[in-house]
Protein backbone atom coordinates (compact mmCIF):
# COMPACT_ATOMS: atom_id res chain seq x y z
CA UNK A 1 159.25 74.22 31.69
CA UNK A 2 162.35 76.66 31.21
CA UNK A 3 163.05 78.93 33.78
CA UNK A 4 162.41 83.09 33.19
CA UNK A 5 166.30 84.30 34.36
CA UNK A 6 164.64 87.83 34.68
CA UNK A 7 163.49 88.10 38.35
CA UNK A 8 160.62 90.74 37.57
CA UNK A 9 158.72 87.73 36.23
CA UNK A 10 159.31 85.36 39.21
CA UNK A 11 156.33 87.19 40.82
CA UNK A 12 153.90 85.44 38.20
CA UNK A 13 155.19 81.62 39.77
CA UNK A 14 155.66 82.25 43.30
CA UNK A 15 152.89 82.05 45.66
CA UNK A 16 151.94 85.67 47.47
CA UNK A 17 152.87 84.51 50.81
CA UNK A 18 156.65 82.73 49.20
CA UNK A 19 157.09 86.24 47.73
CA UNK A 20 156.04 87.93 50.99
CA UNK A 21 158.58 85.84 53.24
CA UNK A 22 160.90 86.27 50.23
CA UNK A 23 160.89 90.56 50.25
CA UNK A 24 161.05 90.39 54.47
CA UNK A 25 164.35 90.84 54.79
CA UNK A 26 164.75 93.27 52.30
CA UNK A 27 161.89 95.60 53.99
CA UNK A 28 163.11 95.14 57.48
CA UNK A 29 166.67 96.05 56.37
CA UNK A 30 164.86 99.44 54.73
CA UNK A 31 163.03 100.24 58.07
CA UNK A 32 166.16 100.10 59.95
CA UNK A 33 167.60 102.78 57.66
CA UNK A 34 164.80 104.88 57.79
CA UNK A 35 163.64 104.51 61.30
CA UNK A 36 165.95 107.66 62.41
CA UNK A 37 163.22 109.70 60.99
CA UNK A 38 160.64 108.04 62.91
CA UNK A 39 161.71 108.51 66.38
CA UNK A 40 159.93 110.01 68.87
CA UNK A 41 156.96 109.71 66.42
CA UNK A 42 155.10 106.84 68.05
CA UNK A 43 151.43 107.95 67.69
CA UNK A 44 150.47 106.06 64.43
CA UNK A 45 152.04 103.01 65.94
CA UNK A 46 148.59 101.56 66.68
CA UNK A 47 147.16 102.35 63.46
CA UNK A 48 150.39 100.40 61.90
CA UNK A 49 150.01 97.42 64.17
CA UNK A 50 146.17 97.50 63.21
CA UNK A 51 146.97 97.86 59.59
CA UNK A 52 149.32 94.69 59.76
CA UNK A 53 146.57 92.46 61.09
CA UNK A 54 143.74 93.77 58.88
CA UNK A 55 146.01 92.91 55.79
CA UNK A 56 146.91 89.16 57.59
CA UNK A 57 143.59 88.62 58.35
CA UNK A 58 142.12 89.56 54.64
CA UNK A 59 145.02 87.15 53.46
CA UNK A 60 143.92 84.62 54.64
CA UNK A 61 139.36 85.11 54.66
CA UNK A 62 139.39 86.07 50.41
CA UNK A 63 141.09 84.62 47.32
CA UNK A 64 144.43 85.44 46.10
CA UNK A 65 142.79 87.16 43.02
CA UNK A 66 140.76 89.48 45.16
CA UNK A 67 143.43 90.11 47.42
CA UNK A 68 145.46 91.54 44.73
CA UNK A 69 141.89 93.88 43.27
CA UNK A 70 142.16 95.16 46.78
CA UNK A 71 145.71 95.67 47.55
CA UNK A 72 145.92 97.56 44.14
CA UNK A 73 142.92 99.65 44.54
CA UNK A 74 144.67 100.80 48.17
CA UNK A 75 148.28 101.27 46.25
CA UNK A 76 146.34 103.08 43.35
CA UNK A 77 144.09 105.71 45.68
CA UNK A 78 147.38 106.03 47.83
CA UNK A 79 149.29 107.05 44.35
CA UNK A 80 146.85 109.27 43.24
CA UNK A 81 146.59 111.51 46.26
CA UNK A 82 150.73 111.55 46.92
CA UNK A 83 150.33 112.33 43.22
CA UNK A 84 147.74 115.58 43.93
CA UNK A 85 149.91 116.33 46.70
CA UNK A 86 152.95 117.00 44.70
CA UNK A 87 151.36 118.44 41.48
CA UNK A 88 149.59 121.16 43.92
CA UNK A 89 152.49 121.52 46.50
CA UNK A 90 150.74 120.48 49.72
């Protein structure tokens, strides 16, 4: 089996939670440059922390495949109303 050098396709071969420990660091290292905005803005820490367990928790109760139905149908309803938001200027 030859290897795809392109890494936009490795996402087909590795495993959800390989990719998930793979992006980490990257994510973490974007937090900590955009965590000056955040501060002193601590109320939706709960909901965050909540968030974080509901998505580990799904992980690991449903398939893979429906994982992904619902982690797209959440990105897409999330993209369509920061979509309405900028068309109609909050």
């Amino acid at each position: 089996m030859e290897v795809i050098p392109d890494p936009w396709f490795w996402a087909v071969a590795i495993p959800p939670a390989s990719a998930a420990a793979i992006m980490l660091p990257l994510l973490c290292a974007m937090d900590l440059a955009g965590i000056r905005v955040y501060l002193g803005r601590w109320d939706l820490m709960p909901v965050g922390v909540g968030v974080i367990y509901f998505g580990l928790w799904l992980h690991k109760r449903i398939p893979a495949l429906w994982f992904f139905r619902v982690i797209y149908a959440v990105l897409f309803l999330t993209g369509s109303k920061l979509l309405y938001d900028g068309v109609t200027g909050l």
